[in-house]
N, C-alpha and C. Protein backbone atom coordinates (compact mmCIF):
# COMPACT_ATOMS: atom_id res chain seq x y z
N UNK A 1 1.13 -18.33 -27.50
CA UNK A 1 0.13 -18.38 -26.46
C UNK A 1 0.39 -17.25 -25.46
N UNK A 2 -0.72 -16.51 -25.35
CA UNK A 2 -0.41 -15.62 -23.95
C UNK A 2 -0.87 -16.05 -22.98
N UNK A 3 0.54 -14.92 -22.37
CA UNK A 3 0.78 -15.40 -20.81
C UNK A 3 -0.07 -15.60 -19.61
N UNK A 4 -0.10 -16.48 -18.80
CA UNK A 4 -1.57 -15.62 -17.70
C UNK A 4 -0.80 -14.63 -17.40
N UNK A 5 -1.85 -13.76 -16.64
CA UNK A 5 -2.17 -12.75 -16.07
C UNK A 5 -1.31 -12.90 -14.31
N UNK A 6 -0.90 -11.76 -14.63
CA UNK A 6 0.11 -12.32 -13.22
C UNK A 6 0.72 -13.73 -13.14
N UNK A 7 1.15 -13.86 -13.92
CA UNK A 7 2.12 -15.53 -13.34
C UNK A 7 3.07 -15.34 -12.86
N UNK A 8 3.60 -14.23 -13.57
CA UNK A 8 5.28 -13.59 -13.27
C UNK A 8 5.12 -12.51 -12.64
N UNK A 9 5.54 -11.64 -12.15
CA UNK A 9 5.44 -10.21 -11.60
C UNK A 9 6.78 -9.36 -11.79
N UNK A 10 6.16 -8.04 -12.39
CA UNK A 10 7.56 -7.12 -12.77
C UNK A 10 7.63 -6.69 -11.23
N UNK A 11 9.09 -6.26 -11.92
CA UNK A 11 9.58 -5.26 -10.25
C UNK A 11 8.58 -4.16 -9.78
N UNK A 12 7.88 -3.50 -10.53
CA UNK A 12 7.01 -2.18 -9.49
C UNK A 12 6.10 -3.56 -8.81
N UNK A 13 4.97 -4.40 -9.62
CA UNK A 13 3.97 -5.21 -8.87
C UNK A 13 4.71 -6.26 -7.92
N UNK A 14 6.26 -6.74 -8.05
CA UNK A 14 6.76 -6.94 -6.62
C UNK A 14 7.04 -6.43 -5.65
N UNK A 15 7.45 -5.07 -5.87
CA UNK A 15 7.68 -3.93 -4.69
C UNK A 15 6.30 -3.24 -4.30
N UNK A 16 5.19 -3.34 -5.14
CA UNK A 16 4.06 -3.36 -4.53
C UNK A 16 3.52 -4.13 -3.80
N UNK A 17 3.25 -4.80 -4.24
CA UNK A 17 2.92 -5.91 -3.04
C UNK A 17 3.74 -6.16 -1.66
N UNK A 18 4.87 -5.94 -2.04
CA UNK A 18 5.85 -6.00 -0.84
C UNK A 18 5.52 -4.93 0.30
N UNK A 19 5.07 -3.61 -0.66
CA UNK A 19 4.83 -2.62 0.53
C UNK A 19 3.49 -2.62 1.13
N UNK A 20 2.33 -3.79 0.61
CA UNK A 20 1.11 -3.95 1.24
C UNK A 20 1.12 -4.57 1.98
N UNK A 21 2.44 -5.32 2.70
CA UNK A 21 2.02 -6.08 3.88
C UNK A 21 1.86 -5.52 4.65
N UNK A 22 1.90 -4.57 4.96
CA UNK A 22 1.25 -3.35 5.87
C UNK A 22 0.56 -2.31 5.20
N UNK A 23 -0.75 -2.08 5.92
CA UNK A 23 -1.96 -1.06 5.32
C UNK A 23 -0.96 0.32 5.08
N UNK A 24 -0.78 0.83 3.68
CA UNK A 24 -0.69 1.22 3.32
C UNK A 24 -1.37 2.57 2.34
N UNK A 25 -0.75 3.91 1.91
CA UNK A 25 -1.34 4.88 1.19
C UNK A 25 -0.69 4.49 -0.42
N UNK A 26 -1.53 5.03 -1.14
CA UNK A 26 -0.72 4.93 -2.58
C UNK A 26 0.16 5.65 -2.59
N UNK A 27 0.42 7.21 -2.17
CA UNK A 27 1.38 7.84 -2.15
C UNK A 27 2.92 7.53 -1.46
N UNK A 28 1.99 6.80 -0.20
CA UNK A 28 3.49 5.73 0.68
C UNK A 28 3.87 4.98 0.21
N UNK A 29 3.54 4.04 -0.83
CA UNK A 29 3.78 3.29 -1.73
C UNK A 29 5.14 3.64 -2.90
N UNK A 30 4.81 4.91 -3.56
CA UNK A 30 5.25 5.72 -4.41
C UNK A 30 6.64 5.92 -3.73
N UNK A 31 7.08 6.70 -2.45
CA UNK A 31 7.83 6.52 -1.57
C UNK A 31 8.25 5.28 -1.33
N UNK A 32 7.74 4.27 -0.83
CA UNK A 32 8.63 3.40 -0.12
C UNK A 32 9.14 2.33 -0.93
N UNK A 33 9.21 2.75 -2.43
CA UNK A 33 9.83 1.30 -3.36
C UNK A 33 11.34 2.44 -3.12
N UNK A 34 11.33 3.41 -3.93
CA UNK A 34 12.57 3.81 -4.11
C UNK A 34 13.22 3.42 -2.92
N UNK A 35 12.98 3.79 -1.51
CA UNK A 35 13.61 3.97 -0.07
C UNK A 35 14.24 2.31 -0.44
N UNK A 36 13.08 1.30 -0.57
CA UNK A 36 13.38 -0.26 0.14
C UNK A 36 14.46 -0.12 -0.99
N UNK A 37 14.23 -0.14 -2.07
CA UNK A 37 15.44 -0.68 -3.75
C UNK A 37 16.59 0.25 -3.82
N UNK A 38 16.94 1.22 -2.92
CA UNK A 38 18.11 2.02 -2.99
C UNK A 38 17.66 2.89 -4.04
N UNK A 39 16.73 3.15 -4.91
CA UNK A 39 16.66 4.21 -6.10
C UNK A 39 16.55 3.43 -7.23
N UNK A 40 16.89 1.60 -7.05
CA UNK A 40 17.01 0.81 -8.27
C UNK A 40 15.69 0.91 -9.07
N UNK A 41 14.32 0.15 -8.21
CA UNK A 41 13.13 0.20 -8.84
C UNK A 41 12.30 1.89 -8.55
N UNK A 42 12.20 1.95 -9.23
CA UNK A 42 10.91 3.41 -9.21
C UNK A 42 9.49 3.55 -10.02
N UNK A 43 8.47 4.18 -9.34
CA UNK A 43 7.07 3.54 -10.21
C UNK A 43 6.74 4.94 -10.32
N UNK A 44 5.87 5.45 -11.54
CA UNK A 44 5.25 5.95 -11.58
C UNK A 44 3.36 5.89 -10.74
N UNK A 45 3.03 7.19 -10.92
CA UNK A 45 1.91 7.05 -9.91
C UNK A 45 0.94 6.72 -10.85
N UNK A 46 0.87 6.95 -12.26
CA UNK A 46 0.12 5.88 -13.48
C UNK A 46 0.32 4.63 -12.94
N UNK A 47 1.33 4.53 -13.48
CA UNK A 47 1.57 2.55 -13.32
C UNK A 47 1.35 2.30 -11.58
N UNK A 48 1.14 2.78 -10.82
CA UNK A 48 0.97 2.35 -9.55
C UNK A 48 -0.40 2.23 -9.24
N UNK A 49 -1.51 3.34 -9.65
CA UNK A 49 -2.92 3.81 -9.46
C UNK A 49 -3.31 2.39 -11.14
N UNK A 50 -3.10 2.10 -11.88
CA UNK A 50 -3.44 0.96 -12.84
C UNK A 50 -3.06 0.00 -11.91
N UNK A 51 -2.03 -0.71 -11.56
CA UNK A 51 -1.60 -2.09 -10.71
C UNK A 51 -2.57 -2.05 -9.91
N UNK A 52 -2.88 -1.20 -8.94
CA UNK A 52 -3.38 -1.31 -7.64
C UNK A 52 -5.44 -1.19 -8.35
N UNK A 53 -5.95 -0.89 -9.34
CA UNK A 53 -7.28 -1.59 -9.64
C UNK A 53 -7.52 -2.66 -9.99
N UNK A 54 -5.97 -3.25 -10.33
CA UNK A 54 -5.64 -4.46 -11.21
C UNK A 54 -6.01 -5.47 -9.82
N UNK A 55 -4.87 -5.28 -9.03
CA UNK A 55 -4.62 -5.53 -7.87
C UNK A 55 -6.17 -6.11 -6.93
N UNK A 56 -7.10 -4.99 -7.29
CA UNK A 56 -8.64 -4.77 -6.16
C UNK A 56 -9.02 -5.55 -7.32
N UNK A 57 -9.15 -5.78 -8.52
CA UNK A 57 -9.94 -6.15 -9.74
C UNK A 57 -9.64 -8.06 -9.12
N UNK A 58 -8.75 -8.12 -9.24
CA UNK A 58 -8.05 -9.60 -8.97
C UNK A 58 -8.53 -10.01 -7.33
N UNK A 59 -8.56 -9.61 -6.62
CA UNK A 59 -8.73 -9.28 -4.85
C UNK A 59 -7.51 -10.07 -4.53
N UNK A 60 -6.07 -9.44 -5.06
CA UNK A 60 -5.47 -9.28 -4.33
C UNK A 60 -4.76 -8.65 -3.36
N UNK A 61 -5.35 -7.56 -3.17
CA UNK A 61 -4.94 -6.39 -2.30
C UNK A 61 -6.41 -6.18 -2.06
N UNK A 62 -6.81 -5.77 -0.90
CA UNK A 62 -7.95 -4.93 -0.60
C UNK A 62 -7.98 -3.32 -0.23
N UNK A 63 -8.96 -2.54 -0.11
CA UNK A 63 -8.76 -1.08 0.17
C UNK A 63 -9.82 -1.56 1.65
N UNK A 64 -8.74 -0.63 2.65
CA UNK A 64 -9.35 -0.82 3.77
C UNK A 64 -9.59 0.39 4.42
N UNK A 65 -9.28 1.57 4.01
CA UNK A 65 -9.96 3.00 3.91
C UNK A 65 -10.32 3.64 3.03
N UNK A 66 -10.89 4.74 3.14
CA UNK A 66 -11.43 5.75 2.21
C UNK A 66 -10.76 7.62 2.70
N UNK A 67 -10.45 8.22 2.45
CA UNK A 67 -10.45 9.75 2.93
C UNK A 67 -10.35 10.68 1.90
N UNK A 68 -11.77 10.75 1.13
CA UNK A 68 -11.38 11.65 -0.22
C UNK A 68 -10.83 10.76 -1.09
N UNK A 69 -10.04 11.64 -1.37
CA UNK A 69 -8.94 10.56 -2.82
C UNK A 69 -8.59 9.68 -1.95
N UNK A 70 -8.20 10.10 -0.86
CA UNK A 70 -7.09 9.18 -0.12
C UNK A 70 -7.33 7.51 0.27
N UNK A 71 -6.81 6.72 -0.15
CA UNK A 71 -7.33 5.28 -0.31
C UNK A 71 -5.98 4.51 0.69
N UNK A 72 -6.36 3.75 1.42
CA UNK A 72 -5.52 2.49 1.62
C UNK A 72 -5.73 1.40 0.91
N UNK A 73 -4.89 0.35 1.18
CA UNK A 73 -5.03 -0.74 0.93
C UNK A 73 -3.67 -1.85 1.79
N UNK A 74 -4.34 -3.08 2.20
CA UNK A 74 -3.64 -4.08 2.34
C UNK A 74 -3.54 -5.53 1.63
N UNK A 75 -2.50 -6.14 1.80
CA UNK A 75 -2.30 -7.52 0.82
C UNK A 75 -3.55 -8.63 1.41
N UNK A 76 -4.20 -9.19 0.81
CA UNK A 76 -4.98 -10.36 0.93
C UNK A 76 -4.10 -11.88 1.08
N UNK A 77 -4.52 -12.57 1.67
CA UNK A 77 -4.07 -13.81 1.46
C UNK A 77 -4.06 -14.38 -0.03
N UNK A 78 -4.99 -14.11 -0.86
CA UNK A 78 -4.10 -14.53 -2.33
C UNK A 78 -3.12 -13.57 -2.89
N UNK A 79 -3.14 -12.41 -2.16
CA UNK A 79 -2.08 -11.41 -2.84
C UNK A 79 -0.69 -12.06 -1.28
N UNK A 80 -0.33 -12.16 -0.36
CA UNK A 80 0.36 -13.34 0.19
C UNK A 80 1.10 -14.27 -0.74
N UNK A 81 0.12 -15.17 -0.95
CA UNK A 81 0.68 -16.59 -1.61
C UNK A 81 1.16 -16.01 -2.89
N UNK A 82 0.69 -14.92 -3.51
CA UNK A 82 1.09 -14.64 -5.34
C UNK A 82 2.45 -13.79 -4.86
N UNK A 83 2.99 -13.42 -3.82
CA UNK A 83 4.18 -12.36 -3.59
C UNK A 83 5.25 -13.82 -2.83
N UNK A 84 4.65 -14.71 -2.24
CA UNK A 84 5.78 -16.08 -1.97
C UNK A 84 6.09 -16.87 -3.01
N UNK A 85 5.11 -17.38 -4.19
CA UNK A 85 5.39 -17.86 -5.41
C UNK A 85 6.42 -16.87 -5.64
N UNK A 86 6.25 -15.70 -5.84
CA UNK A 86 7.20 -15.02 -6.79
C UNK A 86 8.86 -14.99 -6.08
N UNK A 87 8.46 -14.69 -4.87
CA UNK A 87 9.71 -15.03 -4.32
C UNK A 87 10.47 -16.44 -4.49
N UNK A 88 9.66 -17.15 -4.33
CA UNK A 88 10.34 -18.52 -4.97
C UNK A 88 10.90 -19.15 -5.83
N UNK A 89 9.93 -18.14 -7.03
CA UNK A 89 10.49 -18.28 -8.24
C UNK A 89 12.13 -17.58 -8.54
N UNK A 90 12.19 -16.34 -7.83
CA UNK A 90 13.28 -15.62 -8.09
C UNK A 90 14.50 -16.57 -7.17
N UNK A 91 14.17 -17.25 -5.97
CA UNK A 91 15.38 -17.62 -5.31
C UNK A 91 15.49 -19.09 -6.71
N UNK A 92 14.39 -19.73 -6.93
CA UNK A 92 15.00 -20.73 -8.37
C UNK A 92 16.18 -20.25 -9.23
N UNK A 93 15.80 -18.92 -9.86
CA UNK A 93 16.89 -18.62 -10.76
C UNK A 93 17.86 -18.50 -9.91
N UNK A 94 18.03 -17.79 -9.14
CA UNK A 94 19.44 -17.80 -8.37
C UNK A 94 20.10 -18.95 -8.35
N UNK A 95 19.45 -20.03 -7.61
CA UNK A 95 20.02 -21.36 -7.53
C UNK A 95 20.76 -21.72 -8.78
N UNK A 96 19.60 -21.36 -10.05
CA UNK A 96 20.35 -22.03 -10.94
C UNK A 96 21.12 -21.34 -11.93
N UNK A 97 21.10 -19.94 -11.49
CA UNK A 97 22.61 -18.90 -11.92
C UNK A 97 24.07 -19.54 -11.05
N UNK A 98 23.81 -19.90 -9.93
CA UNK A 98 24.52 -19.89 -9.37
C UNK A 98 25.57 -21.45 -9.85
N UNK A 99 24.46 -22.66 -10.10
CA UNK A 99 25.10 -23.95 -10.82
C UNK A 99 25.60 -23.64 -11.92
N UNK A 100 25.40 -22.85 -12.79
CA UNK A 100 25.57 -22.95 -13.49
C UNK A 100 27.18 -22.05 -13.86
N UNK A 101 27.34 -21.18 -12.63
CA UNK A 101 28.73 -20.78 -12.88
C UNK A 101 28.90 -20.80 -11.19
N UNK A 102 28.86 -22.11 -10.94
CA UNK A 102 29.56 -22.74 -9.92
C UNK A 102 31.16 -22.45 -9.64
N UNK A 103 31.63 -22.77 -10.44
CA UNK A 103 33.57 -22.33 -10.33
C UNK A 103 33.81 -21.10 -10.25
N UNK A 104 33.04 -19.99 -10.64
CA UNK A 104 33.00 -18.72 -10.94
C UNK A 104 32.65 -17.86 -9.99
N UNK A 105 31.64 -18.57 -8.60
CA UNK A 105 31.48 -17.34 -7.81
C UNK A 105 31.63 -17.88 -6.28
């Protein structure tokens, strides 16, 4: 069975979203995953310019300027609640990395 559509979120569409809680450029975007992840996560401006129609396609992000190419966008309240699920989900595994080698850390 396939998966829904966004249930889970990879690291670029979490560090995206992360950087739309404030109106944002795509190019600032591009910039500010590496800065926040130390160099860990990095996106291409393909996979960033696809997420982010995905993103407007879904209305979870909106575009709240225009300048030429130049586009903003900010997080919507269902793009909100889909970036706290995910967070939630990730502090779960922790919890239960963590029971599970309880003696160990």
């Amino acid at each position: 069975m396939a998966r829904a559509k966004f249930q889970t979120l990879t690291e670029q569409m979490f560090y995206t979203l992360l950087c739309l809680k404030d109106e944002c450029y795509g190019m600032d975007i591009l910039n500010k995953i590496p800065n926040m992840t130390n160099n860990h996560v990095n996106i291409g401006s393909g996979t960033l310019y696809t997420l982010l129609k995905q993103f407007l396609d879904e209305n979870i992000i909106k575009q709240t300027k225009a300048e030429g190419r130049k586009q903003s966008y900010i997080l919507t309240q269902k793009g909100k609640e889909m970036l706290d699920k995910e967070y939630k989900r990730i502090l779960a595994q922790i919890t239960d990395y963590k029971r599970a080698f309880k003696s160990e850390i």
